[in-house]
PDB file of N, CA and C in Angstrom:
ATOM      1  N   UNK A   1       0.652  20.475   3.658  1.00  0.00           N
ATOM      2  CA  UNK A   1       0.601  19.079   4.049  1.00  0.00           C
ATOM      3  C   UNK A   1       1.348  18.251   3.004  1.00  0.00           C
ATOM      4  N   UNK A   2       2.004  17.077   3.439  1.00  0.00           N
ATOM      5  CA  UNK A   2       3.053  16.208   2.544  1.00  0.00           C
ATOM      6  C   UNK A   2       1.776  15.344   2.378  1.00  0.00           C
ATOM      7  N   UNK A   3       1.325  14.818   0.798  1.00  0.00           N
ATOM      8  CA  UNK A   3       0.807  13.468   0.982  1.00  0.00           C
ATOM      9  C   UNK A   3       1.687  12.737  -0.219  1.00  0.00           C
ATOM     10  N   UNK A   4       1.733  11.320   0.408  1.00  0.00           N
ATOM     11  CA  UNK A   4       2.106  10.530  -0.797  1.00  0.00           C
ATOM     12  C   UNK A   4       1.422   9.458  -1.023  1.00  0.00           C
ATOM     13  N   UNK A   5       0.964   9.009  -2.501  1.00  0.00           N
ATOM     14  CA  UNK A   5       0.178   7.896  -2.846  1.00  0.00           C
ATOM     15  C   UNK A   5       0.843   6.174  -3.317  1.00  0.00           C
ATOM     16  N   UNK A   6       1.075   5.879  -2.514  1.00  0.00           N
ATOM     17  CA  UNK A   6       1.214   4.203  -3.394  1.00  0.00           C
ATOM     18  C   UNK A   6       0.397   3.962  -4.135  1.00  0.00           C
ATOM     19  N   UNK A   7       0.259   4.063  -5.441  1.00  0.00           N
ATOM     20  CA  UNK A   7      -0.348   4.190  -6.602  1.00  0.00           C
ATOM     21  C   UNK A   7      -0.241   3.053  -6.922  1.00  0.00           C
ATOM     22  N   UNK A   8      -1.410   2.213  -7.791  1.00  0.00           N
ATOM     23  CA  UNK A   8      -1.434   1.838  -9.016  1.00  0.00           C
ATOM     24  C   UNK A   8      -2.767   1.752  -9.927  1.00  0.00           C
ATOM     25  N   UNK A   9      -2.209   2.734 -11.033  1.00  0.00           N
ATOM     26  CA  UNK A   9      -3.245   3.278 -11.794  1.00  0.00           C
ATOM     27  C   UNK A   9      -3.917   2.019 -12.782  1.00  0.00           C
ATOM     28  N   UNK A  10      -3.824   0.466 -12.408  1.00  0.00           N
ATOM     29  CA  UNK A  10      -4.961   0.114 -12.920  1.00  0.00           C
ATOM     30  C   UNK A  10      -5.951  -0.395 -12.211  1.00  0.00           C
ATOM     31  N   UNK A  11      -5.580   0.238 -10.760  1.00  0.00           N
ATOM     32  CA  UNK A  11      -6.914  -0.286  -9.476  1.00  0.00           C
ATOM     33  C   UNK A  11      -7.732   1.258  -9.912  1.00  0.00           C
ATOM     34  N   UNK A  12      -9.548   0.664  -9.731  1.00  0.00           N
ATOM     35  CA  UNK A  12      -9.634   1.928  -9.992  1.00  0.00           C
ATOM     36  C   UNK A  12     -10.276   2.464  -8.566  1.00  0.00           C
ATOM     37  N   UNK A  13     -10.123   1.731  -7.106  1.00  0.00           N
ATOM     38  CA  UNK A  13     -10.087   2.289  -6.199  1.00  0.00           C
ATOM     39  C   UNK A  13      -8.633   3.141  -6.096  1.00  0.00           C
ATOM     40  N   UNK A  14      -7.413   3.241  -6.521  1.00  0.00           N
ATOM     41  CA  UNK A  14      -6.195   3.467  -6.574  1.00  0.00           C
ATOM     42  C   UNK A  14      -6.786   5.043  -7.626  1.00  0.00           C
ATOM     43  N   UNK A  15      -7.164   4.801  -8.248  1.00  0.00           N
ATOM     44  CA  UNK A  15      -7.318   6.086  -9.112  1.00  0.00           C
ATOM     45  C   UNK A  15      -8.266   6.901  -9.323  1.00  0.00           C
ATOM     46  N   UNK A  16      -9.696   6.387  -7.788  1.00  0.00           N
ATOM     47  CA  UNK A  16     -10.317   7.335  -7.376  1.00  0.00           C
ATOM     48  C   UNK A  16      -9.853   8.357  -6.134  1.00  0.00           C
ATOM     49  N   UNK A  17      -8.778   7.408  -5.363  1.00  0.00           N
ATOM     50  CA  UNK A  17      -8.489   8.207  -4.108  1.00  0.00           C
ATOM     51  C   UNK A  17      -7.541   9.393  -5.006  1.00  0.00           C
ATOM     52  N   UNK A  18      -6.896   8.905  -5.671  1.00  0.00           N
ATOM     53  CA  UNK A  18      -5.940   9.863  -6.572  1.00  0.00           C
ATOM     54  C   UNK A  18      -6.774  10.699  -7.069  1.00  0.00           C
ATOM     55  N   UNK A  19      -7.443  11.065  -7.507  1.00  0.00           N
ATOM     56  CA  UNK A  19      -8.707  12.306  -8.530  1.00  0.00           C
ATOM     57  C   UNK A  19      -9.313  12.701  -7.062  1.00  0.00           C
ATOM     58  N   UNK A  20      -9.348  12.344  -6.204  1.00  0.00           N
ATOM     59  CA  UNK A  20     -10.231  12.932  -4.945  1.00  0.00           C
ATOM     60  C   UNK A  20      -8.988  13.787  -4.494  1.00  0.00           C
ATOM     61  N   UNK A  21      -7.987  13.433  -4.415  1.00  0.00           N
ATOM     62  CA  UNK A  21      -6.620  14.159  -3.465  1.00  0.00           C
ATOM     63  C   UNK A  21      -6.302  15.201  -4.629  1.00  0.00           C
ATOM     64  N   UNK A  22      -6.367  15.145  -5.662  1.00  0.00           N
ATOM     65  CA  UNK A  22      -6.055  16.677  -7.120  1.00  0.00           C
ATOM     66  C   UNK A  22      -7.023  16.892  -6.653  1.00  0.00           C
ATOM     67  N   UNK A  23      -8.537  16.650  -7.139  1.00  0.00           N
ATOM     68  CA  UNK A  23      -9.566  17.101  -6.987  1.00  0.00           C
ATOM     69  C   UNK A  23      -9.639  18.721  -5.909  1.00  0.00           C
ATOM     70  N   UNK A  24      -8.905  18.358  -4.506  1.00  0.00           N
ATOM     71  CA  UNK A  24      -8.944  19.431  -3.780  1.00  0.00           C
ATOM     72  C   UNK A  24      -7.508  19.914  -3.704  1.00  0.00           C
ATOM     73  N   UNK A  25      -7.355  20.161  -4.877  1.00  0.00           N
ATOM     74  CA  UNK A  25      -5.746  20.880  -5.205  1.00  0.00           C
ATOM     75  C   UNK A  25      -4.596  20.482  -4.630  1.00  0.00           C
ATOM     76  N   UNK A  26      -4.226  19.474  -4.016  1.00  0.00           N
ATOM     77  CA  UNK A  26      -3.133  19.193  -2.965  1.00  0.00           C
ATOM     78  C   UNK A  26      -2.025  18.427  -3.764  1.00  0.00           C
ATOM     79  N   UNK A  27      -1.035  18.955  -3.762  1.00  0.00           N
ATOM     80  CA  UNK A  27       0.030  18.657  -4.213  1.00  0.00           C
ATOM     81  C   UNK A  27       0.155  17.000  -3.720  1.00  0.00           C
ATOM     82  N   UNK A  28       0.401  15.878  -4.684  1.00  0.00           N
ATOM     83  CA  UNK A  28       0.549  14.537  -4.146  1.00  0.00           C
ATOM     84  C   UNK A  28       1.647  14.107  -5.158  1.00  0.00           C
ATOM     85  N   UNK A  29       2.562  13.557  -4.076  1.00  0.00           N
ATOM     86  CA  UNK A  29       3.988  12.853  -4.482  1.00  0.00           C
ATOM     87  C   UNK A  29       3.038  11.316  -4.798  1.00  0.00           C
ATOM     88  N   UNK A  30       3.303  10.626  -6.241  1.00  0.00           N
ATOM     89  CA  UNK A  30       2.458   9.332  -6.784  1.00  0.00           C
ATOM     90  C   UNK A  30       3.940   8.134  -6.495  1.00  0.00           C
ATOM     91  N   UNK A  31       3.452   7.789  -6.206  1.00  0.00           N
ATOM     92  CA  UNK A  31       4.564   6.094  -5.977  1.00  0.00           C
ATOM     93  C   UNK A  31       3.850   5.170  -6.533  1.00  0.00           C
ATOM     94  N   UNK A  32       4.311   4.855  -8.087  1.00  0.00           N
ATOM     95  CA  UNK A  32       3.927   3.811  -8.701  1.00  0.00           C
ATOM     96  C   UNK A  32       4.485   2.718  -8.384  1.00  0.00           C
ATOM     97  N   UNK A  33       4.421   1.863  -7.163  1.00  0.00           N
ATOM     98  CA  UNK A  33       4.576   1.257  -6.606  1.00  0.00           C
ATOM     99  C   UNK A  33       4.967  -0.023  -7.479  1.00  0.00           C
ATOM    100  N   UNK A  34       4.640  -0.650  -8.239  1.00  0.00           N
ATOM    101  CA  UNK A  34       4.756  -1.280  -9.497  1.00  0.00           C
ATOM    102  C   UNK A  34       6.144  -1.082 -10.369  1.00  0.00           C
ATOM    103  N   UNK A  35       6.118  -0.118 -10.820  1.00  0.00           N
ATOM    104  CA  UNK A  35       7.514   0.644 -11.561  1.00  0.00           C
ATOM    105  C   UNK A  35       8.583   0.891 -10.384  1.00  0.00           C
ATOM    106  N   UNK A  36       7.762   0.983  -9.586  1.00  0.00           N
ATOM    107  CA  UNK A  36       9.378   1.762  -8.161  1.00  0.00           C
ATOM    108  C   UNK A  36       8.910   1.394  -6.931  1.00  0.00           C
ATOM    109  N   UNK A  37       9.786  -0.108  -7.523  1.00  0.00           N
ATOM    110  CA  UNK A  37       9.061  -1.681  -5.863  1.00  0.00           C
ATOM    111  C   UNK A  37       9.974  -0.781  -4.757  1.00  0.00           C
ATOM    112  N   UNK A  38       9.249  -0.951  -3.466  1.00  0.00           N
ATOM    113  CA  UNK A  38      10.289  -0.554  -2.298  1.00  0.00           C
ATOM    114  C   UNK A  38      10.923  -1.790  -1.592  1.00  0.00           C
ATOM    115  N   UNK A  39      12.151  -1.036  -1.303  1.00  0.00           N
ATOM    116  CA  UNK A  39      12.800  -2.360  -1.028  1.00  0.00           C
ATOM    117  C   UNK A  39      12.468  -2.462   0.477  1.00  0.00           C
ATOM    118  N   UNK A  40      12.907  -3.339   1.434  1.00  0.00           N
ATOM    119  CA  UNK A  40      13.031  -3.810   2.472  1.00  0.00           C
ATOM    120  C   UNK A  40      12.597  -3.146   3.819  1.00  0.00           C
ATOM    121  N   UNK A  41      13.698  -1.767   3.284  1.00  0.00           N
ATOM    122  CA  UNK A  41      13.832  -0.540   4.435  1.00  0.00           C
ATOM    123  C   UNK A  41      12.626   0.361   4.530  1.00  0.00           C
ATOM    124  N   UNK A  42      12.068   0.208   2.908  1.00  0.00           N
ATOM    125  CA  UNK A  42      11.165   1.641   2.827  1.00  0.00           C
ATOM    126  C   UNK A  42       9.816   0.662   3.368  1.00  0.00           C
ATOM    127  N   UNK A  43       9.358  -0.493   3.165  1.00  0.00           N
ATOM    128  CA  UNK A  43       8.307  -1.283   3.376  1.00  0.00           C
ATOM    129  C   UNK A  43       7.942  -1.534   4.637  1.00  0.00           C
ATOM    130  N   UNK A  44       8.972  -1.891   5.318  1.00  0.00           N
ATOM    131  CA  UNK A  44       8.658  -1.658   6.747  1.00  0.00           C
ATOM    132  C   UNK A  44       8.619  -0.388   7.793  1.00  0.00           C
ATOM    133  N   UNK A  45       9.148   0.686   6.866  1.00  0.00           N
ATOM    134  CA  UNK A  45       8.957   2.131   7.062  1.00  0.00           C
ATOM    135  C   UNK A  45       7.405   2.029   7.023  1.00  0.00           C
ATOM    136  N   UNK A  46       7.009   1.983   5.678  1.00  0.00           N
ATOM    137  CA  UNK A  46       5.397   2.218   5.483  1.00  0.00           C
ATOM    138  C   UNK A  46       4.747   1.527   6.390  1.00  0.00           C
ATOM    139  N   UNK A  47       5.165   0.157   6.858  1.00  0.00           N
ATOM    140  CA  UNK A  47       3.941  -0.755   7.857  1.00  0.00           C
ATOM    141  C   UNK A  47       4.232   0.063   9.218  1.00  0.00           C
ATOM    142  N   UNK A  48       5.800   0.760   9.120  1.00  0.00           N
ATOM    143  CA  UNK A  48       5.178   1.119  10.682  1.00  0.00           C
ATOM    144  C   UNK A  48       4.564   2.540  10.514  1.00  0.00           C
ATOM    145  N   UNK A  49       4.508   3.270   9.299  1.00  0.00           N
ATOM    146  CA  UNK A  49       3.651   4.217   9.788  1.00  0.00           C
ATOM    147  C   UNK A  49       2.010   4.027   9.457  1.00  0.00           C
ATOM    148  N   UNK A  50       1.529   2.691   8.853  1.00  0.00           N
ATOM    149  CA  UNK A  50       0.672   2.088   9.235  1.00  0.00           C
ATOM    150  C   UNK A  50      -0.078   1.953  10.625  1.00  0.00           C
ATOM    151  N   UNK A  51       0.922   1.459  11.029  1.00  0.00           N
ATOM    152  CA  UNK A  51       1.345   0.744  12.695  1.00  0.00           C
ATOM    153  C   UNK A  51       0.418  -0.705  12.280  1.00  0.00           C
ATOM    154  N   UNK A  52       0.868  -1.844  11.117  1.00  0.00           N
ATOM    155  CA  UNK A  52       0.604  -3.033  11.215  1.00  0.00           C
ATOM    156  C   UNK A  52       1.481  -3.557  10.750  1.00  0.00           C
ATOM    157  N   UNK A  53       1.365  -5.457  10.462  1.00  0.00           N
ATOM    158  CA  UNK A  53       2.610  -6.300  10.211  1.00  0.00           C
ATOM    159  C   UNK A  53       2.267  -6.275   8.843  1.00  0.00           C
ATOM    160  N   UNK A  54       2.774  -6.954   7.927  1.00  0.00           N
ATOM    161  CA  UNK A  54       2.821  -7.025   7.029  1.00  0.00           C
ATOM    162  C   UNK A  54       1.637  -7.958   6.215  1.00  0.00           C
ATOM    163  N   UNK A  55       1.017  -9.057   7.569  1.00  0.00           N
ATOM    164  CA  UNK A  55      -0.159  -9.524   6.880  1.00  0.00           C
ATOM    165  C   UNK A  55      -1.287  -8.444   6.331  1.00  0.00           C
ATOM    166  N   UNK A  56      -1.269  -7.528   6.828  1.00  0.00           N
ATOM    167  CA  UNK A  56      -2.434  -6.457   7.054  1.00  0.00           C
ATOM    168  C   UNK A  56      -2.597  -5.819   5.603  1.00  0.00           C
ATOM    169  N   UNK A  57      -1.237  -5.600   5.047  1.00  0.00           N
ATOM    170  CA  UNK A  57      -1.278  -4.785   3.435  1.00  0.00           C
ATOM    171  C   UNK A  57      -1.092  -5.931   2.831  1.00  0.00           C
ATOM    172  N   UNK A  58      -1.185  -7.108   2.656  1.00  0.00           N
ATOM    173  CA  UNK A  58      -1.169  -8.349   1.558  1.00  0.00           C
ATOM    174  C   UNK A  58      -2.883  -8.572   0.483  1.00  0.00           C
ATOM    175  N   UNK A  59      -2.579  -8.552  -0.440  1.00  0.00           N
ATOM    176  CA  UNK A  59      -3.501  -8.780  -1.294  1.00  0.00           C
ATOM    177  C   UNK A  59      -3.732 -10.299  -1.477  1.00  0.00           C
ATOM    178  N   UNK A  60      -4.763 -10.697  -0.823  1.00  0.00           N
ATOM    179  CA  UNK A  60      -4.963 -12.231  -1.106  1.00  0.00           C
ATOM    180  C   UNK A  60      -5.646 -12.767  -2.023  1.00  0.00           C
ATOM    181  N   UNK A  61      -6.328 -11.648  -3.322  1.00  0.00           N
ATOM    182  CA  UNK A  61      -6.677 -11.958  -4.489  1.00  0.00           C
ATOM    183  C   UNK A  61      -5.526 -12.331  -5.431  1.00  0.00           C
ATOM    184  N   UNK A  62      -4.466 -12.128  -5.320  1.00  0.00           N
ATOM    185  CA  UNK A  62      -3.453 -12.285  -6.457  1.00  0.00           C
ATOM    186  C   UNK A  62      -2.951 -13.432  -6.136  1.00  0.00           C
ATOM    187  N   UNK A  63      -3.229 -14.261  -7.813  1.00  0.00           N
ATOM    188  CA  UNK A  63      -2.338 -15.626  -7.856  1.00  0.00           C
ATOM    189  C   UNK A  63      -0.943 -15.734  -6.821  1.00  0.00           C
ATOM    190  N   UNK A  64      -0.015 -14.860  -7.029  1.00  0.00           N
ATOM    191  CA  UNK A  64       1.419 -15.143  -6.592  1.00  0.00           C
ATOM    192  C   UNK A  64       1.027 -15.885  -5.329  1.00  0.00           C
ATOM    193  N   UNK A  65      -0.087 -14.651  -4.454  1.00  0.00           N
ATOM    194  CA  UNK A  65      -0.527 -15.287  -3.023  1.00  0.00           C
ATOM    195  C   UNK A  65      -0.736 -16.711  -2.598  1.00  0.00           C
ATOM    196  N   UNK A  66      -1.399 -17.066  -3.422  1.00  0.00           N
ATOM    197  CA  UNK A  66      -2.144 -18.852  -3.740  1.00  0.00           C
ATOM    198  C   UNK A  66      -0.369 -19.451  -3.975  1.00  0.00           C
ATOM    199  N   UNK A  67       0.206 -19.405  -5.104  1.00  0.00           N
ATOM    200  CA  UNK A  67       1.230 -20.094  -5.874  1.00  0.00           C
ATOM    201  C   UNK A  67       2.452 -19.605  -4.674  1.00  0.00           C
ATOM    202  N   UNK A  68       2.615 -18.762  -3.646  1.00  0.00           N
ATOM    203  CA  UNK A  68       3.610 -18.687  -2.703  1.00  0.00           C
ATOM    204  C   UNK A  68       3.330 -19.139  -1.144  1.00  0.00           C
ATOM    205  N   UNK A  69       2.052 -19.785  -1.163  1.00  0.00           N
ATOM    206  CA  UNK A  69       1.643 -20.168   0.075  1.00  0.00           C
ATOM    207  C   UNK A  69       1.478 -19.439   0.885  1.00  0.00           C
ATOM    208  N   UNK A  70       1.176 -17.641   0.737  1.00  0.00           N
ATOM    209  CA  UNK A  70       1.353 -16.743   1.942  1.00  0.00           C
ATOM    210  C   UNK A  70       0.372 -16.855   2.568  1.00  0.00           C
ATOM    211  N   UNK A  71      -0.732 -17.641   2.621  1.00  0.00           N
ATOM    212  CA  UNK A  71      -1.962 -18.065   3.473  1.00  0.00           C
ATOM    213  C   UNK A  71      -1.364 -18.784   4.489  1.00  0.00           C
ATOM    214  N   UNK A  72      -0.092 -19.506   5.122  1.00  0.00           N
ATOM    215  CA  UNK A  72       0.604 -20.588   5.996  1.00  0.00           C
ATOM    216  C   UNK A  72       0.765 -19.052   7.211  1.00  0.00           C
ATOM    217  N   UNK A  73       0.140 -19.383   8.105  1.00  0.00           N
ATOM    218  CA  UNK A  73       0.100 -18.712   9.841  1.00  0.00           C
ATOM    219  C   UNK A  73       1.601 -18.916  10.325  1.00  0.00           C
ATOM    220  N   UNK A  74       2.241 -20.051   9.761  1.00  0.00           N
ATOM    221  CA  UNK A  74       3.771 -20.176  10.342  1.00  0.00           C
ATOM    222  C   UNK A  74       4.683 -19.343   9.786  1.00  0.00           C
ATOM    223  N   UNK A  75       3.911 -18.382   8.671  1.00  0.00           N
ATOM    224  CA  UNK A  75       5.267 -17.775   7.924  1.00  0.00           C
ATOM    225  C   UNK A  75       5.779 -16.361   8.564  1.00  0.00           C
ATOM    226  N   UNK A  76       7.238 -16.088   9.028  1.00  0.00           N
ATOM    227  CA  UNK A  76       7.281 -14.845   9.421  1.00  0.00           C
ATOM    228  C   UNK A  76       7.109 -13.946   8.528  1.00  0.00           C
ATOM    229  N   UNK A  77       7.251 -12.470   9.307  1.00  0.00           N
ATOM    230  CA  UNK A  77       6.975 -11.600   9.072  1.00  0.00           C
ATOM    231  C   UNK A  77       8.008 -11.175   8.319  1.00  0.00           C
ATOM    232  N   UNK A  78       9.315 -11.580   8.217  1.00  0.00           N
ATOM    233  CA  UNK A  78      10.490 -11.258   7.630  1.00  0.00           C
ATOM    234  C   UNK A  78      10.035 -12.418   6.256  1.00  0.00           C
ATOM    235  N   UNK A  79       9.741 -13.395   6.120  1.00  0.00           N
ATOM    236  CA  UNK A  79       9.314 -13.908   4.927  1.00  0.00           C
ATOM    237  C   UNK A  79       8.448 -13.135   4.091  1.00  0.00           C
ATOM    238  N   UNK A  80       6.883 -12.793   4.997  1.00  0.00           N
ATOM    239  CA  UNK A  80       6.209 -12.206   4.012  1.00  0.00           C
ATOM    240  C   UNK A  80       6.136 -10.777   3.696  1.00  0.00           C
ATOM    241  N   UNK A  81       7.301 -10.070   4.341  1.00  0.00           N
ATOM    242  CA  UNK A  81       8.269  -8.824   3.484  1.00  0.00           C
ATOM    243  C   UNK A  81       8.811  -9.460   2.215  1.00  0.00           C
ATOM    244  N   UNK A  82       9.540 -10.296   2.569  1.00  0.00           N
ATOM    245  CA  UNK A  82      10.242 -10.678   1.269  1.00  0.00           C
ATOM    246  C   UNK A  82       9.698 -11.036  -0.015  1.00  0.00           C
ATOM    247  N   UNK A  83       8.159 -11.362   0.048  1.00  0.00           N
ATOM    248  CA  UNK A  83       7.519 -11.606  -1.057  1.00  0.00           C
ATOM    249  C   UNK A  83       6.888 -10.585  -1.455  1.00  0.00           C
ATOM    250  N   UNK A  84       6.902  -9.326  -0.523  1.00  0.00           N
ATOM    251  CA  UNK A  84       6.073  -8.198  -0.992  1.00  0.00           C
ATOM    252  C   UNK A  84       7.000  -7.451  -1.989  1.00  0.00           C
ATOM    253  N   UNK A  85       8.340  -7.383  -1.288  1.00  0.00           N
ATOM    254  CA  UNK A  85       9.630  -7.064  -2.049  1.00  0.00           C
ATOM    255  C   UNK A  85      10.030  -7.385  -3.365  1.00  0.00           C
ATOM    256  N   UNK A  86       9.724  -9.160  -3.422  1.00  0.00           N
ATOM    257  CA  UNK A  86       9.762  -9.863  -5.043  1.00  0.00           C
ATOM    258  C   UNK A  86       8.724  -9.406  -5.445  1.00  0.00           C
ATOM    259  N   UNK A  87       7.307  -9.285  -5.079  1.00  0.00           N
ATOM    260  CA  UNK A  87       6.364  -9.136  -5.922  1.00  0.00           C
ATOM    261  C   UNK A  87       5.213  -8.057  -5.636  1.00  0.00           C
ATOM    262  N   UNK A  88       5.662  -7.277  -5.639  1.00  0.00           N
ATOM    263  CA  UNK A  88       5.259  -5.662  -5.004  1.00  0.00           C
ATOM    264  C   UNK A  88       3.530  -5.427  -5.271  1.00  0.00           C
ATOM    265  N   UNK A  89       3.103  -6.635  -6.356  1.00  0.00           N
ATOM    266  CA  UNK A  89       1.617  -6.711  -6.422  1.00  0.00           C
ATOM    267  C   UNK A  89       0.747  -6.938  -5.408  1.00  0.00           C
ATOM    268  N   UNK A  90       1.812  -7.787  -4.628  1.00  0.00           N
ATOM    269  CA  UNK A  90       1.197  -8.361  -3.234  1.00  0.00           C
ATOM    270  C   UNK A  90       0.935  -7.260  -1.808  1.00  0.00           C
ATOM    271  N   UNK A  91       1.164  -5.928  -2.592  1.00  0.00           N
ATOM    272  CA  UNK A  91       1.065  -4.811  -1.698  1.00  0.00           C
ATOM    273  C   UNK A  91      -0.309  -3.907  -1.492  1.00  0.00           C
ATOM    274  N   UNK A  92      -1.405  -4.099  -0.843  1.00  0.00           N
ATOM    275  CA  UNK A  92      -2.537  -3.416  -0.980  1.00  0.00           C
ATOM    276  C   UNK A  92      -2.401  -1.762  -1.803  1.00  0.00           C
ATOM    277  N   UNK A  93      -3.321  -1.450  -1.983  1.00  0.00           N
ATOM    278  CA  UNK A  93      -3.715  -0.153  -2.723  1.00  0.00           C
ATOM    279  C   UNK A  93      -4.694   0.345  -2.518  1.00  0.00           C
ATOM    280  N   UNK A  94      -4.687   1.272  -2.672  1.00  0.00           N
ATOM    281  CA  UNK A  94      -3.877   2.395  -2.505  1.00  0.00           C
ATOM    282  C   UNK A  94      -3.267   2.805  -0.881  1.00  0.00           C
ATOM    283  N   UNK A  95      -1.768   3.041  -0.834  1.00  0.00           N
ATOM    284  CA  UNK A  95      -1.613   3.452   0.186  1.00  0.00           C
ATOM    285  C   UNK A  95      -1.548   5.118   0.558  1.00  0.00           C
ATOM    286  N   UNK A  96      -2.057   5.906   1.489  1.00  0.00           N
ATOM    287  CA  UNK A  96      -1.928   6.836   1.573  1.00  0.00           C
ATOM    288  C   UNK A  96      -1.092   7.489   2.860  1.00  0.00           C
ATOM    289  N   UNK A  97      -0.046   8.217   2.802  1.00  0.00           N
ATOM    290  CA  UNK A  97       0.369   8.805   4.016  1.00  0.00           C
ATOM    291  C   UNK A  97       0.457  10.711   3.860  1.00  0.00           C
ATOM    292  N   UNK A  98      -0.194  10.844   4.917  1.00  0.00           N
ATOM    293  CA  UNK A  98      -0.262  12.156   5.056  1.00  0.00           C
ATOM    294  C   UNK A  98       0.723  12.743   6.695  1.00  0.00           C
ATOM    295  N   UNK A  99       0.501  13.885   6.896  1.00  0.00           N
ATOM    296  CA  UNK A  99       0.947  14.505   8.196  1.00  0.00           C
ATOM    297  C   UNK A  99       0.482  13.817   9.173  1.00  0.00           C
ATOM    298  N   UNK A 100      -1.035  13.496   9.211  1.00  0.00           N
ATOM    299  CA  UNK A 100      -1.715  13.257  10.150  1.00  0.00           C
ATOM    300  C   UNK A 100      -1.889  11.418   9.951  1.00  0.00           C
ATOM    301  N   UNK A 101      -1.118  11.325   9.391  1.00  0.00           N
ATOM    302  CA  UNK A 101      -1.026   9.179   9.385  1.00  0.00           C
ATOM    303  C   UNK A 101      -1.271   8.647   7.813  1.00  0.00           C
ATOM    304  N   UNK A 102      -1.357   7.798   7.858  1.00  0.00           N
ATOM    305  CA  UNK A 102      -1.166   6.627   7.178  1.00  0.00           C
ATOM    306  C   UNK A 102      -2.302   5.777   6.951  1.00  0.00           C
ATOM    307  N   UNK A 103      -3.126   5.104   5.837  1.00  0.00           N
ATOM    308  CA  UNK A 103      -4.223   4.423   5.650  1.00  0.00           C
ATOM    309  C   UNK A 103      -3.835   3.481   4.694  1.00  0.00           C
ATOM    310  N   UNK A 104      -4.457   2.460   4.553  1.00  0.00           N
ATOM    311  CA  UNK A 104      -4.840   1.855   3.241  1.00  0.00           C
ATOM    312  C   UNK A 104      -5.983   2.133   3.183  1.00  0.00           C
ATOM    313  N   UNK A 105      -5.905   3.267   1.913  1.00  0.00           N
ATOM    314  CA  UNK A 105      -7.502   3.624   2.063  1.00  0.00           C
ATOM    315  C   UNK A 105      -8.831   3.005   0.590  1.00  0.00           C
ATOM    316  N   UNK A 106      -8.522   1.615   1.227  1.00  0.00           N
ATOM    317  CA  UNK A 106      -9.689   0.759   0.559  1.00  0.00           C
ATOM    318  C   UNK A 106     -11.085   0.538   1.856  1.00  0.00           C
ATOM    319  N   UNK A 107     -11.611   0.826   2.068  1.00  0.00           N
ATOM    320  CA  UNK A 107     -11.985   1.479   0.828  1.00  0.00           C
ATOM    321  C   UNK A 107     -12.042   3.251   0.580  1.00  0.00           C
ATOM    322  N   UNK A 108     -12.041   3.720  -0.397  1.00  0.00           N
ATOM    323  CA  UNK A 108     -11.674   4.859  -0.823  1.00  0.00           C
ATOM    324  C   UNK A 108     -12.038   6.168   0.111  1.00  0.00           C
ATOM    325  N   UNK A 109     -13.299   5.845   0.649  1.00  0.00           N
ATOM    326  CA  UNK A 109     -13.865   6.950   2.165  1.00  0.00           C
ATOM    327  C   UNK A 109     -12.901   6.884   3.504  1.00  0.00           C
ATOM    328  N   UNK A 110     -12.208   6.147   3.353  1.00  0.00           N
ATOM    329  CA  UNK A 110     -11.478   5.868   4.532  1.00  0.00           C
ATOM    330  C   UNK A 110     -10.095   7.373   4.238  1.00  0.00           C
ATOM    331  N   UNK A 111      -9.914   7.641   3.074  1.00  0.00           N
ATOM    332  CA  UNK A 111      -8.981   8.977   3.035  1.00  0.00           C
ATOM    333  C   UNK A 111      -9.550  10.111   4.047  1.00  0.00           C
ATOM    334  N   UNK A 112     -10.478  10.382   4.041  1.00  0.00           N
ATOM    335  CA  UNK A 112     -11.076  11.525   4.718  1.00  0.00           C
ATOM    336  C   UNK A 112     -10.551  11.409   6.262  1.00  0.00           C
ATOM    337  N   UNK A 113     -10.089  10.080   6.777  1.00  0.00           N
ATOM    338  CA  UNK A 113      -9.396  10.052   8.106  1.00  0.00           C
ATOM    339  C   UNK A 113      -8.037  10.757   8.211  1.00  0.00           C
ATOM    340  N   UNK A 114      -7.621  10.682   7.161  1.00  0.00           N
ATOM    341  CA  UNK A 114      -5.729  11.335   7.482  1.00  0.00           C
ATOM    342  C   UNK A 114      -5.778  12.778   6.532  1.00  0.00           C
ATOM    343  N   UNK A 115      -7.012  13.275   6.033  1.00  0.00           N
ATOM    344  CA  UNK A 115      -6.833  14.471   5.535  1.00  0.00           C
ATOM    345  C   UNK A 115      -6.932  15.610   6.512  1.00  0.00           C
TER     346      UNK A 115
END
């Protein structure tokens, strides 16, 4: 099985799903998502193997959110790519994609669906 993690190791829901996926030996490709922002192509790759828009993985705890207005219902979907793009914090965590789909698996029990 391919899994890969959108990582970031100072969530520590982000770095329990990670110790649960070693934990049962499985080889996992880590995407420090942080260090290695995805651009445009790969982001809307991930929402569609999500299968949601881009409001769906936005973190609405982070300042940028507040200080970029991404709370406004009028903003497209091609806008609030673009801020996930500038500011890749604004990207939920942990993301997980396996063979069998794709999660944001916050919370962390929700992995056991695509394993």
């Amino acid at each position: 099985m391919t899994i890969t993690i959108f990582h970031n190791p100072r969530c520590t829901t982000s770095r329990t799903v990670l110790a649960a996926l070693q934990d049962k030996g499985l080889a996992v490709t880590i995407v420090e998502y942080l260090k290695q922002p995805l651009d445009r192509v790969a982001l809307r790759g991930l929402l569609g193997h999500l299968g949601v828009g881009p409001r769906a993985v936005l973190r609405r705890k982070e300042a940028v959110y507040e200080e970029l207005g991404l709370d406004d219902p009028a903003l497209t979907e091609d806008r609030l790519i673009d801020a996930m793009v500038a500011h890749p914090i604004l990207i939920e965590r942990p993301i997980v994609v396996t063979d069998k789909g794709a999660r944001i698996c916050r919370p962390a029990t929700r992995l056991a669906e695509i394993l």
